[in-house]
N, C-alpha and C. Protein backbone atom coordinates (compact mmCIF):
# COMPACT_ATOMS: atom_id res chain seq x y z
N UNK A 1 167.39 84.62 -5.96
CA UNK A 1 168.10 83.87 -4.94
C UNK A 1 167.65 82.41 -4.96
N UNK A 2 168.96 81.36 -4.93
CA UNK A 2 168.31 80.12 -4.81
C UNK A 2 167.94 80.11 -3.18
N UNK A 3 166.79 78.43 -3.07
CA UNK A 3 166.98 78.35 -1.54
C UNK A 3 167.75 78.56 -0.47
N UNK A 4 169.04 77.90 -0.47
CA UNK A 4 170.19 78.03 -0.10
C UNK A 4 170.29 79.29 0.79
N UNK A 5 170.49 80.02 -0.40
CA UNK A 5 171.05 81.55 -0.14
C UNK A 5 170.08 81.65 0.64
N UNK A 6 168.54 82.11 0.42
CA UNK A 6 167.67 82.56 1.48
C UNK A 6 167.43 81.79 2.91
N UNK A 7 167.78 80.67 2.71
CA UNK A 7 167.64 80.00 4.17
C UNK A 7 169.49 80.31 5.14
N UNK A 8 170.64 80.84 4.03
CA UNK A 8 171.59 81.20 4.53
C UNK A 8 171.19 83.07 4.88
N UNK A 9 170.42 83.49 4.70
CA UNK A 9 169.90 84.62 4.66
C UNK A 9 169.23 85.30 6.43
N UNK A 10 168.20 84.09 6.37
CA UNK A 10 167.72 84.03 7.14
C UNK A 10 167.86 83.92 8.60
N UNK A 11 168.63 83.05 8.63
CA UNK A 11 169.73 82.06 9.78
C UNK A 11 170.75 82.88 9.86
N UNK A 12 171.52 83.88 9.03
CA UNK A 12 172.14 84.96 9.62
C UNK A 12 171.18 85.94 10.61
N UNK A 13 170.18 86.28 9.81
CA UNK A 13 169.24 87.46 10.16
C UNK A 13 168.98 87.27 11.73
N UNK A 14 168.83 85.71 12.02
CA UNK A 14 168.05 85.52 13.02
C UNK A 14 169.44 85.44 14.12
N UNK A 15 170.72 85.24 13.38
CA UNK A 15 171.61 85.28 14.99
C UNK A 15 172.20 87.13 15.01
N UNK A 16 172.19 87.65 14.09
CA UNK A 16 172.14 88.70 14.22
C UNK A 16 171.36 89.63 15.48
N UNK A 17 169.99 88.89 15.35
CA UNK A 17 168.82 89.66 16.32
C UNK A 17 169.57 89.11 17.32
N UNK A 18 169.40 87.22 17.82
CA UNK A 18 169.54 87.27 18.64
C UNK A 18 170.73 87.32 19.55
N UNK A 19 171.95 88.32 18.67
CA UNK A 19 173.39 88.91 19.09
C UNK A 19 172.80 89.94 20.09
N UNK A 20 171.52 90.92 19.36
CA UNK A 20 171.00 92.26 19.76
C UNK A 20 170.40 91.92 20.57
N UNK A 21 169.42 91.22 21.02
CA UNK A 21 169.43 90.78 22.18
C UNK A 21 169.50 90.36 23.46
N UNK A 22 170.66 89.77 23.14
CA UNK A 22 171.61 89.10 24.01
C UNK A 22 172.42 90.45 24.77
N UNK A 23 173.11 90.81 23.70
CA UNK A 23 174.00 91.99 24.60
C UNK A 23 172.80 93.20 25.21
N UNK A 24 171.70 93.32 24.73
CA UNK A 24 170.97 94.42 25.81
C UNK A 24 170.28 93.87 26.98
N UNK A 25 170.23 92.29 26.90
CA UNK A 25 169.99 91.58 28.42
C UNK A 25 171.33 91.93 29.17
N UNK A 26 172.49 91.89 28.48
CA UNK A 26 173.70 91.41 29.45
C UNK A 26 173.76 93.22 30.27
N UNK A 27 173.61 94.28 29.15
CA UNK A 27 173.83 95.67 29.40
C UNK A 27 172.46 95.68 30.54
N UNK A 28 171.42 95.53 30.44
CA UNK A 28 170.17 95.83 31.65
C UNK A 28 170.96 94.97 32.49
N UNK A 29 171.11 93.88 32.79
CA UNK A 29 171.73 93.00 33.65
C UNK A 29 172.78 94.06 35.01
N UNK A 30 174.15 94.40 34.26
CA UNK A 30 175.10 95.05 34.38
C UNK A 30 174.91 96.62 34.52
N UNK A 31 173.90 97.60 34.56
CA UNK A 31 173.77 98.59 34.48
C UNK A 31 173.83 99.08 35.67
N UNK A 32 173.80 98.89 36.64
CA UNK A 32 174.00 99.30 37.92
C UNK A 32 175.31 98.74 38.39
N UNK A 33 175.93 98.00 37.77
CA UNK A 33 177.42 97.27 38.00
C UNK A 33 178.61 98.14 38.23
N UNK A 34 179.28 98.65 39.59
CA UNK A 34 180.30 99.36 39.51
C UNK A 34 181.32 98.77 40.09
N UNK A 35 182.98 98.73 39.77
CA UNK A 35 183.59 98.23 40.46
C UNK A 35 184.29 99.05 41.37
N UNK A 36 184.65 97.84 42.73
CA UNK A 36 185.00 98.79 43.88
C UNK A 36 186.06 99.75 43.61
N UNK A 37 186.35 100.50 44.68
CA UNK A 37 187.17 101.26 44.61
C UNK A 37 188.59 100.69 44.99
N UNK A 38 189.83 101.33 44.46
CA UNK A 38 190.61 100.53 44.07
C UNK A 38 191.56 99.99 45.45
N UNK A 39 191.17 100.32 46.24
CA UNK A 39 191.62 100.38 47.89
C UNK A 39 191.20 98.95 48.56
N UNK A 40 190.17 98.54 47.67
CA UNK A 40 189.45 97.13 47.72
C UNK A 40 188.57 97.07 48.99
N UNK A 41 187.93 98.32 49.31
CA UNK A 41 187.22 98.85 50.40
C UNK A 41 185.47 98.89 49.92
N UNK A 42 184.68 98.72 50.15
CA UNK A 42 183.13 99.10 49.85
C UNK A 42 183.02 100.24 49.38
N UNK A 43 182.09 100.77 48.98
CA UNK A 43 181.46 102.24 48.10
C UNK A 43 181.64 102.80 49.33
N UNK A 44 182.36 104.47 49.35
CA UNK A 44 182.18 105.63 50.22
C UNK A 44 180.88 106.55 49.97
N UNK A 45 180.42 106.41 48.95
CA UNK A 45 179.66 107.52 48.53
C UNK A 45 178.45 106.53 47.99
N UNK A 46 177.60 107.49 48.41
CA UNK A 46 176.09 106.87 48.30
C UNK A 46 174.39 107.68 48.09
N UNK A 47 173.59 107.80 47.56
CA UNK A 47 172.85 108.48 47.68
C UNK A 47 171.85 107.47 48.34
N UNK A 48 171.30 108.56 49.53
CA UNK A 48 169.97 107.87 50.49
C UNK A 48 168.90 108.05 50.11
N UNK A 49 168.29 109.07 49.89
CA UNK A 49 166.97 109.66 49.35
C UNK A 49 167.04 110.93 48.72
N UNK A 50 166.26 110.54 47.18
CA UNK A 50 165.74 111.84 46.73
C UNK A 50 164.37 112.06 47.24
N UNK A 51 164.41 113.86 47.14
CA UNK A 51 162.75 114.26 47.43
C UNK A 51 162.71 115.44 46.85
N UNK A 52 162.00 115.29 45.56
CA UNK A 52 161.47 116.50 44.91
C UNK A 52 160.87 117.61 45.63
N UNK A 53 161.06 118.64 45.28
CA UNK A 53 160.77 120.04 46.29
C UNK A 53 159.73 120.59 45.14
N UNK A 54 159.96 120.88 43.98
CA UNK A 54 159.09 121.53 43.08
C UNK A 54 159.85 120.99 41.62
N UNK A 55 159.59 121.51 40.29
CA UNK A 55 159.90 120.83 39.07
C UNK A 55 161.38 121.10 38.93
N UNK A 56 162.40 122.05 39.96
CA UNK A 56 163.37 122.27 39.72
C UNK A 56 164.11 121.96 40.64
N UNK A 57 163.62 122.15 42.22
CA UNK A 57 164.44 121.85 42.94
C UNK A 57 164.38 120.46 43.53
N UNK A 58 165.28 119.72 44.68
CA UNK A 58 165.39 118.41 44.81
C UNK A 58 165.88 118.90 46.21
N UNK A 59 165.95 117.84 46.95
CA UNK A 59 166.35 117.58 48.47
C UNK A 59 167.39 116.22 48.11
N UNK A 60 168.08 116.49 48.37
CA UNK A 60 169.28 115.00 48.33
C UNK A 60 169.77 115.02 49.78
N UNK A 61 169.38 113.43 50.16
CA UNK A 61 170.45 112.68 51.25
C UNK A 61 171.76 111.68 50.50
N UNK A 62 172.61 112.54 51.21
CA UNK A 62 173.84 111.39 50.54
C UNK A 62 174.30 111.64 51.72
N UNK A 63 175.51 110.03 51.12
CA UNK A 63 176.18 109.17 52.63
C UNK A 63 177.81 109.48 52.51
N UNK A 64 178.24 109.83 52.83
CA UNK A 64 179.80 109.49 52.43
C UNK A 64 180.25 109.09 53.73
N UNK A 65 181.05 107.74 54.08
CA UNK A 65 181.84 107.60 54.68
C UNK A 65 180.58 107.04 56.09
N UNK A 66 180.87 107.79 57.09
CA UNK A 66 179.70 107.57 58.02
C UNK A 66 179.16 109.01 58.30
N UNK A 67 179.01 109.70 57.55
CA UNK A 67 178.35 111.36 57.85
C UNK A 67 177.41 111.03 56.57
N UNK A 68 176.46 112.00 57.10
CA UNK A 68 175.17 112.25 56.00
C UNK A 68 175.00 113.65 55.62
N UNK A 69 175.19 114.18 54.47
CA UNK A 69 174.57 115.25 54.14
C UNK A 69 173.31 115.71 53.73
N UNK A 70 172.33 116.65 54.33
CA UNK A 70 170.83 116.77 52.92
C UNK A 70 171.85 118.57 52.28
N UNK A 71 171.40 118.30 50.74
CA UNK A 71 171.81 119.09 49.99
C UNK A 71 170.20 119.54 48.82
N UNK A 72 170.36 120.84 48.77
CA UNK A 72 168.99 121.46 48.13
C UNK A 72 169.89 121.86 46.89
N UNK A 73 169.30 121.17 45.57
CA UNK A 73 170.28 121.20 44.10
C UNK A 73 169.58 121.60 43.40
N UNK A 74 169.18 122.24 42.43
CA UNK A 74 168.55 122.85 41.29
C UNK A 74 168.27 124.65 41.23
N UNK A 75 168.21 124.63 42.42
CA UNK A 75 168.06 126.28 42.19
C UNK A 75 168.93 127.08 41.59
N UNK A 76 169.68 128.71 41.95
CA UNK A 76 170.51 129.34 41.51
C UNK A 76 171.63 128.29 41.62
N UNK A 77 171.67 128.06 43.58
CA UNK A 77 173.03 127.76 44.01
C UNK A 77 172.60 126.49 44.56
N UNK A 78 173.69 125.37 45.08
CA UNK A 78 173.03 124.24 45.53
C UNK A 78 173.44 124.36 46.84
N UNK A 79 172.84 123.91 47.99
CA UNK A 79 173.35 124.51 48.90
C UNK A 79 172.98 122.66 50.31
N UNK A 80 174.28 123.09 51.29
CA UNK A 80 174.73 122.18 52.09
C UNK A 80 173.57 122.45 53.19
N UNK A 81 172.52 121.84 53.30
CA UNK A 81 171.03 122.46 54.61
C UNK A 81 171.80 122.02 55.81
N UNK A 82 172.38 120.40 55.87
CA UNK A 82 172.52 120.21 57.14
C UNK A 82 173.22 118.87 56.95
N UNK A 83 174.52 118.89 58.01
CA UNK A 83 175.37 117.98 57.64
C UNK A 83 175.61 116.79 59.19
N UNK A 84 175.37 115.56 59.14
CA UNK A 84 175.31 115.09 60.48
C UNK A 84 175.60 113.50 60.62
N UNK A 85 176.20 112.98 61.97
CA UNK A 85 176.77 112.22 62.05
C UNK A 85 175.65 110.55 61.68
N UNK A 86 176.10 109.75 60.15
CA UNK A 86 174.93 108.60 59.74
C UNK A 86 174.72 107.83 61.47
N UNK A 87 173.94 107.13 61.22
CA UNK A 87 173.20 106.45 62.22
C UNK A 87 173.19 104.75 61.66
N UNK A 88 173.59 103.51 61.73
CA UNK A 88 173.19 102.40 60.98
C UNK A 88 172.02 101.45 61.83
């Protein structure tokens, strides 16, 4: 290879990386990015708190709307514990 070529070599190599880069800042950036719902209303659905119960099961608070559910998920069956009016 003359110079040329390797310094044309190089200077690809290096916008290449910093293509790879670039787009996994923009993807971490954007990863939690959802767009609204198409009603042009805020998110209905929401999770409040997880709480691990043991290596399988989980305790979930989720929000929908203005009611809160806790839901017990991993076992056989997942099941609705207790369903009640959110509080803000």
């Amino acid at each position: 290879m003359e110079p040329p070529d390797i310094l044309r070599f190089i200077f690809a190599l290096i916008f290449v990386i910093a293509l790879i880069i670039g787009l996994t800042i923009i993807l971490r950036k954007f990863n939690g990015f959802s767009f609204p719902n198409l009603k042009g209303g805020k998110r209905r659905l929401g999770i409040v708190e997880i709480l691990p119960i043991d290596t399988r099961r989980k305790l979930v608070l989720l929000k929908k709307d203005e009611r809160e559910f806790l839901v017990l998920i991993g076992g056989t069956t997942d099941l609705v514990v207790e369903a009640l009016d959110a509080k803000d």
